[in-house]
N, C-alpha and C. Protein backbone atom coordinates (compact mmCIF):
# COMPACT_ATOMS: atom_id res chain seq x y z
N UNK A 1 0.85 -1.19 0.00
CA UNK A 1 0.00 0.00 0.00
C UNK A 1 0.89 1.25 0.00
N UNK A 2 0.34 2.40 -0.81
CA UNK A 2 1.22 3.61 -1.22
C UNK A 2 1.46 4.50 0.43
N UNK A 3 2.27 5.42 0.29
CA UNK A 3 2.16 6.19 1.64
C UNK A 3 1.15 7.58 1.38
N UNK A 4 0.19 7.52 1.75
CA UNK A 4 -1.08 8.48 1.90
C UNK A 4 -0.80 9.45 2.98
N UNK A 5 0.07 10.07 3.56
CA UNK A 5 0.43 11.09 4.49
C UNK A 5 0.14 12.21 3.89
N UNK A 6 0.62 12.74 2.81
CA UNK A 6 0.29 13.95 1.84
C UNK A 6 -1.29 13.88 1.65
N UNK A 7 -2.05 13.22 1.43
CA UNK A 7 -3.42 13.22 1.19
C UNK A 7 -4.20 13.47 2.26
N UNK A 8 -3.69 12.56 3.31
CA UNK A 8 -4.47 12.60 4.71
C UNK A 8 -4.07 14.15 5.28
N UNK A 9 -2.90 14.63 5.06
CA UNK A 9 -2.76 16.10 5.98
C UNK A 9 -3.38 16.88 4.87
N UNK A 10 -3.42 16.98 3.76
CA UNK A 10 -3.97 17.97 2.97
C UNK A 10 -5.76 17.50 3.45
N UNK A 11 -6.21 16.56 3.65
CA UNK A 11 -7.69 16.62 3.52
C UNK A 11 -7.83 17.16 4.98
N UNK A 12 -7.00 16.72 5.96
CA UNK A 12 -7.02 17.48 6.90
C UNK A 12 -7.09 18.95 7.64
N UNK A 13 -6.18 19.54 6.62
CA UNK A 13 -6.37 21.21 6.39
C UNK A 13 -7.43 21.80 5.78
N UNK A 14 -8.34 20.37 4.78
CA UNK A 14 -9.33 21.32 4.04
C UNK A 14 -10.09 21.38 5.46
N UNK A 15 -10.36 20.03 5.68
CA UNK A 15 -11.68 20.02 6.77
C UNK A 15 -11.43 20.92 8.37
N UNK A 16 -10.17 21.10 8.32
CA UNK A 16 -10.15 21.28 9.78
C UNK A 16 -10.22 20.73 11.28
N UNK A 17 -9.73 19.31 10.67
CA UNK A 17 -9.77 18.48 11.76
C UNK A 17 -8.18 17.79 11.84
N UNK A 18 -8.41 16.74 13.05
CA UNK A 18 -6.77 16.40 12.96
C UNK A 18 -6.61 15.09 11.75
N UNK A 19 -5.42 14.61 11.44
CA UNK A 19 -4.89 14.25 10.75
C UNK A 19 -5.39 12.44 11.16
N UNK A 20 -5.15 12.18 12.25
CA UNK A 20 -5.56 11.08 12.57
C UNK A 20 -7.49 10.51 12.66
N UNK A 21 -8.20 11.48 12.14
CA UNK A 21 -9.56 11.31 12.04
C UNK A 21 -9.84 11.18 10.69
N UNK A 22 -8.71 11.16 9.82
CA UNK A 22 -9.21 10.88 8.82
C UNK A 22 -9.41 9.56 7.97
N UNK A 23 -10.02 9.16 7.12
CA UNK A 23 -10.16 7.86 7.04
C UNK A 23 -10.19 7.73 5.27
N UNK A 24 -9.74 6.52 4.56
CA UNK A 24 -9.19 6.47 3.47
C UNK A 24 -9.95 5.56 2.92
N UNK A 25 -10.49 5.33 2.00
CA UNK A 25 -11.42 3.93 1.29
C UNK A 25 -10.31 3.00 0.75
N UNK A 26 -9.84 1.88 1.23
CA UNK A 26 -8.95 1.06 1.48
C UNK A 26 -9.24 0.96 -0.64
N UNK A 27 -10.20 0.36 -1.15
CA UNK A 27 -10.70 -0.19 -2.28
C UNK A 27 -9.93 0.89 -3.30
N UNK A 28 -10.07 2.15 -3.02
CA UNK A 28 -9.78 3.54 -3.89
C UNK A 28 -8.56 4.47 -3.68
N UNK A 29 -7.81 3.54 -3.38
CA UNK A 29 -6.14 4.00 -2.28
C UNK A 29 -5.60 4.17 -3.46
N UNK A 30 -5.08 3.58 -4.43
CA UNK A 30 -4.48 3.83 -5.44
C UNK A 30 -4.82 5.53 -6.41
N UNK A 31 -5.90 5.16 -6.75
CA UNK A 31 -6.48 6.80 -6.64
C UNK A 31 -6.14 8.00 -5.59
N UNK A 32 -6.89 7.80 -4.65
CA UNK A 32 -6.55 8.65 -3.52
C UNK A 32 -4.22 9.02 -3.66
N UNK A 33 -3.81 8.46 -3.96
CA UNK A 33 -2.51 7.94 -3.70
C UNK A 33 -2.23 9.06 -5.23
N UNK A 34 -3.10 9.20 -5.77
CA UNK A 34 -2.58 10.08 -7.39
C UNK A 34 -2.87 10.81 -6.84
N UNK A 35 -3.61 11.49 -5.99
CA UNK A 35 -4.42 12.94 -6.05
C UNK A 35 -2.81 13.73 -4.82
N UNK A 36 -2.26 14.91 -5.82
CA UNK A 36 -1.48 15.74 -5.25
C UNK A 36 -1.53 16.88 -4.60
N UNK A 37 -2.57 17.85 -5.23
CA UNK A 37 -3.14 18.92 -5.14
C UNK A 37 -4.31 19.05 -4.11
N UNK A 38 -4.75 19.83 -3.60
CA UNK A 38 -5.75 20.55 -2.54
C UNK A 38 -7.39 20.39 -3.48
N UNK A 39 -7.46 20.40 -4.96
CA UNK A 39 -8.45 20.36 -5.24
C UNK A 39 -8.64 19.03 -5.95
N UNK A 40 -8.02 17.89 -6.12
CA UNK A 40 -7.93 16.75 -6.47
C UNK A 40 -8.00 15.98 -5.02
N UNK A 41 -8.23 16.22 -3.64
CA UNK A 41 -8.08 15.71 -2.41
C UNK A 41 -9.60 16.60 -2.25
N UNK A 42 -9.69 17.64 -2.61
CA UNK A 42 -11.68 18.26 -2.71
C UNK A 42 -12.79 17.41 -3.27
N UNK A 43 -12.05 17.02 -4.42
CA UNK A 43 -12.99 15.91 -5.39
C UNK A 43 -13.24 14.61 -4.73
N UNK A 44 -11.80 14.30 -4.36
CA UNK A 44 -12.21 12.82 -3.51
C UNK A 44 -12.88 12.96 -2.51
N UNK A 45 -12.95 14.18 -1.71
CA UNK A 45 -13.37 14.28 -0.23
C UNK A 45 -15.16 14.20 -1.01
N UNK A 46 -15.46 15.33 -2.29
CA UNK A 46 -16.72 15.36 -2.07
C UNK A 46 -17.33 14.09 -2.86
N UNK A 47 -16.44 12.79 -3.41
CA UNK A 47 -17.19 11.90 -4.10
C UNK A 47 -16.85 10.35 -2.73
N UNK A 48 -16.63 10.53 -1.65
CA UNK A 48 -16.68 9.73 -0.70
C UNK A 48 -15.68 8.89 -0.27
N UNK A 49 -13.92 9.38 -1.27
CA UNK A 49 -13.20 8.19 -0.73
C UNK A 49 -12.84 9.03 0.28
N UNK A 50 -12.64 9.62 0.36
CA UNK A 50 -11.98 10.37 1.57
C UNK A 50 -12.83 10.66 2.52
N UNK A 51 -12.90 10.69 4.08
CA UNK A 51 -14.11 11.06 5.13
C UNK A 51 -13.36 11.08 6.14
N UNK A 52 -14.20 11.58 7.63
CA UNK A 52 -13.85 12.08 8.29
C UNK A 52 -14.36 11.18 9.62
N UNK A 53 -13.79 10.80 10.45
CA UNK A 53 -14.28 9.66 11.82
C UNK A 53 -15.04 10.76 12.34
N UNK A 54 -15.78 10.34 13.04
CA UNK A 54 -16.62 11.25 13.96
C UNK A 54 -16.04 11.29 15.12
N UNK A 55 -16.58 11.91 16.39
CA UNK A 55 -15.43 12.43 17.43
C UNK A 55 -16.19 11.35 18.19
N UNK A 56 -15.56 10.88 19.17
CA UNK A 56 -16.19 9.65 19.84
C UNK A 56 -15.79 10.39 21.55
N UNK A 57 -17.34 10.55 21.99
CA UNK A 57 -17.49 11.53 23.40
C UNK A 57 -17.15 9.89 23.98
N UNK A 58 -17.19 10.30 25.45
CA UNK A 58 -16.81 9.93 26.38
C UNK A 58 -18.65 9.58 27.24
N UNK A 59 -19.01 8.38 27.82
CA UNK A 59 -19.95 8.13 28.07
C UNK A 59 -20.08 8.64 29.20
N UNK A 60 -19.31 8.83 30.31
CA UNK A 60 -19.59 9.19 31.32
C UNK A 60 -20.30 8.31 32.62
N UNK A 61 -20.62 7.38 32.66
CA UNK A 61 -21.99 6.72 33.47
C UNK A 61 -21.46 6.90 34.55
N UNK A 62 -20.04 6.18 35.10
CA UNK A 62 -19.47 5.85 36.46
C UNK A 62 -19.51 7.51 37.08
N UNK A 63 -19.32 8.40 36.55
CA UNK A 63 -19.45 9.48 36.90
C UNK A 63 -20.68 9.98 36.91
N UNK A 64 -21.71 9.53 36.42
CA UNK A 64 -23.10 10.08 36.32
C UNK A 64 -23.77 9.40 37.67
N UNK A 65 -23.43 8.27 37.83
CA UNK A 65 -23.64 7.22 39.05
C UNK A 65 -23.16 8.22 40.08
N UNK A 66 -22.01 7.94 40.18
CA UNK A 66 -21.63 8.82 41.39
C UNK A 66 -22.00 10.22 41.79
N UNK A 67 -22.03 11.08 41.01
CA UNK A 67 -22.70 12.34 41.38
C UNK A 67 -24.51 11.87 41.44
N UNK A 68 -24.93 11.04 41.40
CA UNK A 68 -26.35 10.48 41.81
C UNK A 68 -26.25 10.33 43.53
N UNK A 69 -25.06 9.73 43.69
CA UNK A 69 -24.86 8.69 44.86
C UNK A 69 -24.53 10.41 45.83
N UNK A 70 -23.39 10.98 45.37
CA UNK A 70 -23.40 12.44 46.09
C UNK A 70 -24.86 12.88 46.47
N UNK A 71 -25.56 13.26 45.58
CA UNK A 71 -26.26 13.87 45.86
C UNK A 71 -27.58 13.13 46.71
N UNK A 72 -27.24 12.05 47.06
CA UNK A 72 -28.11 11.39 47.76
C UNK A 72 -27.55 11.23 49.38
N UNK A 73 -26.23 11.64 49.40
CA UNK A 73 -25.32 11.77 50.53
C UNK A 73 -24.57 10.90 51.23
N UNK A 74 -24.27 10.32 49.79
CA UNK A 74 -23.41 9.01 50.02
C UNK A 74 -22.14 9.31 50.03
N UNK A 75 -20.91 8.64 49.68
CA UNK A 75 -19.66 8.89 49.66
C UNK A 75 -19.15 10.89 49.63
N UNK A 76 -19.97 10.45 50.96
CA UNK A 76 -18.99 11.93 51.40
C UNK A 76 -18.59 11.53 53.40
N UNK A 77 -18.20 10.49 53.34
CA UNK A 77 -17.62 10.48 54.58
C UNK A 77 -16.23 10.89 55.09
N UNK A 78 -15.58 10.43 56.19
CA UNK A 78 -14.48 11.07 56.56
C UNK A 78 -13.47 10.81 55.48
N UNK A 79 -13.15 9.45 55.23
CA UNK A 79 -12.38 9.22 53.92
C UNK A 79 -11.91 9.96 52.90
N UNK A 80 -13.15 10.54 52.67
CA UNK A 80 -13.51 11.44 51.06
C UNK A 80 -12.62 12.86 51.53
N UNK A 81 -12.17 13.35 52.68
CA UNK A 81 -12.10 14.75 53.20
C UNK A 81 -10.68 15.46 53.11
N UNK A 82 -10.97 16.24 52.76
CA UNK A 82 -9.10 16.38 52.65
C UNK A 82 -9.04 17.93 53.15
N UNK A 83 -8.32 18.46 54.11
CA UNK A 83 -8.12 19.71 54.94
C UNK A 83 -9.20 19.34 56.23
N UNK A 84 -9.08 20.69 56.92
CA UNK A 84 -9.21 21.29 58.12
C UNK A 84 -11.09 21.43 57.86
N UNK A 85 -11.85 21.19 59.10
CA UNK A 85 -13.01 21.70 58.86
C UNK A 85 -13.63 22.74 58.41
N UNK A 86 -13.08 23.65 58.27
CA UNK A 86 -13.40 25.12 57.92
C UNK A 86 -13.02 25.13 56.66
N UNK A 87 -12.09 24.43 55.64
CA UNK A 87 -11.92 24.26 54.54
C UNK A 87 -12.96 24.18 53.71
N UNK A 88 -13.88 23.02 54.17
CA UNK A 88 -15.21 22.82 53.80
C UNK A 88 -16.54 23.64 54.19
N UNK A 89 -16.74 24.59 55.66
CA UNK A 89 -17.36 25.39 55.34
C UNK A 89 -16.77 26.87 55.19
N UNK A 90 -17.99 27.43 54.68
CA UNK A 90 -17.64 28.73 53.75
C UNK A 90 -17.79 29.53 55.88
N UNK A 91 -16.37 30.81 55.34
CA UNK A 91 -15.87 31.44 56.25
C UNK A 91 -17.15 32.12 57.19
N UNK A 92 -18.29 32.78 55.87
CA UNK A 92 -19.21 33.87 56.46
C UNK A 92 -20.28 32.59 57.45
N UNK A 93 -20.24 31.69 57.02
CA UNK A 93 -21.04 30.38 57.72
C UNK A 93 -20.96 30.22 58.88
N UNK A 94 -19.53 29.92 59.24
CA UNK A 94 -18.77 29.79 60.29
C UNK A 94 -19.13 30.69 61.20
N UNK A 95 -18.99 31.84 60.99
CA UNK A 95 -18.70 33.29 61.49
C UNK A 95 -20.25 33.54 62.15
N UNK A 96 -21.56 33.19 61.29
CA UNK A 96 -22.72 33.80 61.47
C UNK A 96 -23.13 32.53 62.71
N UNK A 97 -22.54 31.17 62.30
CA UNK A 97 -23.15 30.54 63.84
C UNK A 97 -22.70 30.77 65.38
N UNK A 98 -20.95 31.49 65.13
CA UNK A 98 -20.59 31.67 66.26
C UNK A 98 -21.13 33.21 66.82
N UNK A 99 -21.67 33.94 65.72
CA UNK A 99 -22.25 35.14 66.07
C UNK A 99 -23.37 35.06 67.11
N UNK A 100 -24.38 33.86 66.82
CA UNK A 100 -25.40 33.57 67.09
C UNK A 100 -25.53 32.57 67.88
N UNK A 101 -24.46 32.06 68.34
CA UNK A 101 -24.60 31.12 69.62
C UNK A 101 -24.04 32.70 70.52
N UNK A 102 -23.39 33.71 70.47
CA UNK A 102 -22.81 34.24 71.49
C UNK A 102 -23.83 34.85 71.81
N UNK A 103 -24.62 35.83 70.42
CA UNK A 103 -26.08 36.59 70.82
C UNK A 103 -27.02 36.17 71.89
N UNK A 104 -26.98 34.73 71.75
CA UNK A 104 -28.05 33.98 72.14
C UNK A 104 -27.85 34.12 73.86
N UNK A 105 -26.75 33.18 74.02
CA UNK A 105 -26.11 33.44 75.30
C UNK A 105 -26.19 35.05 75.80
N UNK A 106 -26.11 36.17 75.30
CA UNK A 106 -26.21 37.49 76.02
C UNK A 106 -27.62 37.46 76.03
N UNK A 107 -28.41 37.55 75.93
CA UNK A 107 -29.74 37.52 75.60
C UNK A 107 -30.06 36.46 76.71
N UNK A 108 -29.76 35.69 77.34
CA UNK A 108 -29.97 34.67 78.26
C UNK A 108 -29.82 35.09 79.23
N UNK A 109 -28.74 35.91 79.37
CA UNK A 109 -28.11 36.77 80.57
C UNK A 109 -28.81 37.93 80.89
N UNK A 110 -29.26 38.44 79.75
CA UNK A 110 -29.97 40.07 79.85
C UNK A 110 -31.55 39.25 80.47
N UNK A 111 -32.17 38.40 80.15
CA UNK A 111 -33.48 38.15 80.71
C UNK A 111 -33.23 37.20 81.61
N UNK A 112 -32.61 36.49 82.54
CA UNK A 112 -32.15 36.73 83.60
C UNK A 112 -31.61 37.39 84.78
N UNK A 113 -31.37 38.36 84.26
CA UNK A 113 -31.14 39.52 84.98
C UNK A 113 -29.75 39.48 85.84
N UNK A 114 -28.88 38.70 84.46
CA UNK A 114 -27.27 38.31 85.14
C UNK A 114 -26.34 39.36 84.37
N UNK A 115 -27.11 39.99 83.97
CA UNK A 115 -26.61 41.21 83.22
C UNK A 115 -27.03 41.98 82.94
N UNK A 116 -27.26 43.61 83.16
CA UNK A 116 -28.24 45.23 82.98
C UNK A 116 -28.13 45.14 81.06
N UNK A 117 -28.97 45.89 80.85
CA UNK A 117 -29.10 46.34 79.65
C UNK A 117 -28.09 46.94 78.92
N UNK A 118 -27.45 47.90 79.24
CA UNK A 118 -26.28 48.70 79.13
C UNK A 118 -25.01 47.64 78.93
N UNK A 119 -24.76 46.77 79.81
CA UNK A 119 -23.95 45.46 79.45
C UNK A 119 -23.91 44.98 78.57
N UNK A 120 -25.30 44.42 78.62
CA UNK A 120 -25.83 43.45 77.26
C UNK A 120 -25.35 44.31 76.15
N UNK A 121 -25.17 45.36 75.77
CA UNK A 121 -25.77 46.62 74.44
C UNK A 121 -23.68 46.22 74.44
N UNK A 122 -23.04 46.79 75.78
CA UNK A 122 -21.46 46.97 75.56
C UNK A 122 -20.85 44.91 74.87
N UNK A 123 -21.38 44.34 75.52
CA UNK A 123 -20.56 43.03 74.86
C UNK A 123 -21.52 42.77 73.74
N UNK A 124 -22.77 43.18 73.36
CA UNK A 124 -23.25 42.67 72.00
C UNK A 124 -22.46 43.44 70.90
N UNK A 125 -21.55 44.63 71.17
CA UNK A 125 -21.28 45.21 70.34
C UNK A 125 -19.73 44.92 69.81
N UNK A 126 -19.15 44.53 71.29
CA UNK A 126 -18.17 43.77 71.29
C UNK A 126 -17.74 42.62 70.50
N UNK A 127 -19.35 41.95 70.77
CA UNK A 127 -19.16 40.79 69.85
C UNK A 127 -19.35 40.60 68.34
N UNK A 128 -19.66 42.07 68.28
CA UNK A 128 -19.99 42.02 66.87
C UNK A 128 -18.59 42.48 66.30
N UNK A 129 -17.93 43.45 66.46
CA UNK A 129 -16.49 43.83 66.50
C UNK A 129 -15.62 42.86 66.20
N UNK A 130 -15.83 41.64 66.87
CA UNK A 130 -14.79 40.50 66.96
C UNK A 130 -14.18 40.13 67.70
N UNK A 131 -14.37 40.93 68.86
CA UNK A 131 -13.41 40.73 70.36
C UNK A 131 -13.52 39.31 70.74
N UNK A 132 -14.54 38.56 70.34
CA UNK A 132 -14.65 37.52 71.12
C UNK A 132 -14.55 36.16 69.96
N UNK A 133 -13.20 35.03 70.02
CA UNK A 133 -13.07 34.33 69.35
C UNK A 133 -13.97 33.15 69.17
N UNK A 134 -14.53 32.82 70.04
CA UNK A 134 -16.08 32.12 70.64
C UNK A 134 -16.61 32.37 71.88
N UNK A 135 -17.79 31.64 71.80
CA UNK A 135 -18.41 31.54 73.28
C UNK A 135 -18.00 30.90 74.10
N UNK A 136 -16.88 30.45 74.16
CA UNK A 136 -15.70 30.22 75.59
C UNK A 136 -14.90 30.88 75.66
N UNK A 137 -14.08 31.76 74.67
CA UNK A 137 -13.66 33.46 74.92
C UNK A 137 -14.69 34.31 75.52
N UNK A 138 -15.90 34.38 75.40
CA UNK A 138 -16.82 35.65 75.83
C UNK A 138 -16.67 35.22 77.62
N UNK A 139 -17.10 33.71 77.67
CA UNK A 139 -17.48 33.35 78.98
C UNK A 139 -15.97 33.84 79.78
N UNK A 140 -14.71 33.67 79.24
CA UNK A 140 -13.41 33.68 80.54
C UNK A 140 -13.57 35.06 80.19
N UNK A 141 -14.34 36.23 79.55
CA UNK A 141 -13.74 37.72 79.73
C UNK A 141 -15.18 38.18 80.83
N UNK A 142 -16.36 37.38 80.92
CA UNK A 142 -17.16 37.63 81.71
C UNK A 142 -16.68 37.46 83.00
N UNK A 143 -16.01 36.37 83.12
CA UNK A 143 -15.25 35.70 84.53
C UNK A 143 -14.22 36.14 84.64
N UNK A 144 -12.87 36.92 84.32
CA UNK A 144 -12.06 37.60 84.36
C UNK A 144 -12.13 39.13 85.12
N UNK A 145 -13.45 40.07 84.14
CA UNK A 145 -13.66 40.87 84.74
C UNK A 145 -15.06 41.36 85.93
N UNK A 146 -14.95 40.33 85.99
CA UNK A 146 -16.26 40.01 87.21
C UNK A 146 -17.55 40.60 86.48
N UNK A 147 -18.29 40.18 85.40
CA UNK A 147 -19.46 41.82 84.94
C UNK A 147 -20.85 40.67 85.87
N UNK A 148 -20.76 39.73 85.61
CA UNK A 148 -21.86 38.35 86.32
C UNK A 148 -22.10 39.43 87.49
N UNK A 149 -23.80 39.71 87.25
CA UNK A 149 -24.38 39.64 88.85
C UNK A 149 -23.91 38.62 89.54
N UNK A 150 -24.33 38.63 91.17
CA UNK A 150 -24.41 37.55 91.83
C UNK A 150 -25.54 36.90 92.15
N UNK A 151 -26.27 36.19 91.76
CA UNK A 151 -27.16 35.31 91.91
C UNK A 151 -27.94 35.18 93.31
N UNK A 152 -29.08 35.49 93.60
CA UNK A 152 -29.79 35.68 95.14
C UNK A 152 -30.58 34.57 95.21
């Protein structure tokens, strides 16, 4: 069999595809094998010895499976995890539950009456600021600087 490299890259440049998608009519090689020119490799392309493979996708299933299985809340256990907890949740997340466990707790204190109003108003504001790294930072600066009524 002749060497068809010149034919295959020229039909390649007409079509615009790669060189290895192209495909040769085994029966009409000898022909194909005369044709030198860009418009003698046109003729063959438009009378059928010459053609083009189609692109062959990728099926996907094992991956279609699995993002099924995700979303059903499967294989996401410890295994699957890679970093620090906070890696996985988003920062403002983090931030708004520890906001709101501390709120909560002052607010416990203010209607108890383990803390005046004016208090409550100075560490809610505090805590909004950032002074307080959690609600076991708030509690040792309550107990540090004595603000706790005493309990009757």
């Amino acid at each position: 069999m002749s060497d068809l490299s010149l034919q295959k890259r020229l039909a390649a440049e007409i079509l615009g595809v790669g060189v290895s998608r192209i495909r040769i009519d085994p029966a009409r090689a000898d022909e194909v094998s005369g044709a030198i020119t860009r418009e003698e490799v046109k003729r063959l392309l438009k009378e059928g010895a010459i053609w083009v493979e189609p692109v062959h996708g990728i099926a996907g299933v094992s991956s279609k499976v699995r993002k099924a299985q995700r979303a059903k809340g499967r294989r996401r256990g410890q295994g699957k995890r890679k970093g620090v907890k906070t890696a996985r949740l988003d920062e403002k997340e983090a931030w708004a539950n520890r906001i709101r466990k501390m709120r909560r707790f002052l607010r416990y204190l203010r209607d108890k009456n383990l803390i005046d109003k004016r208090t409550y108003r100075r560490l809610y504001r505090l805590a909004k600021g950032g002074a307080f790294k959690n609600l076991s930072s708030l509690k040792l600066y309550l107990k540090e600087n004595k603000i706790l009524k005493e309990v009757k």
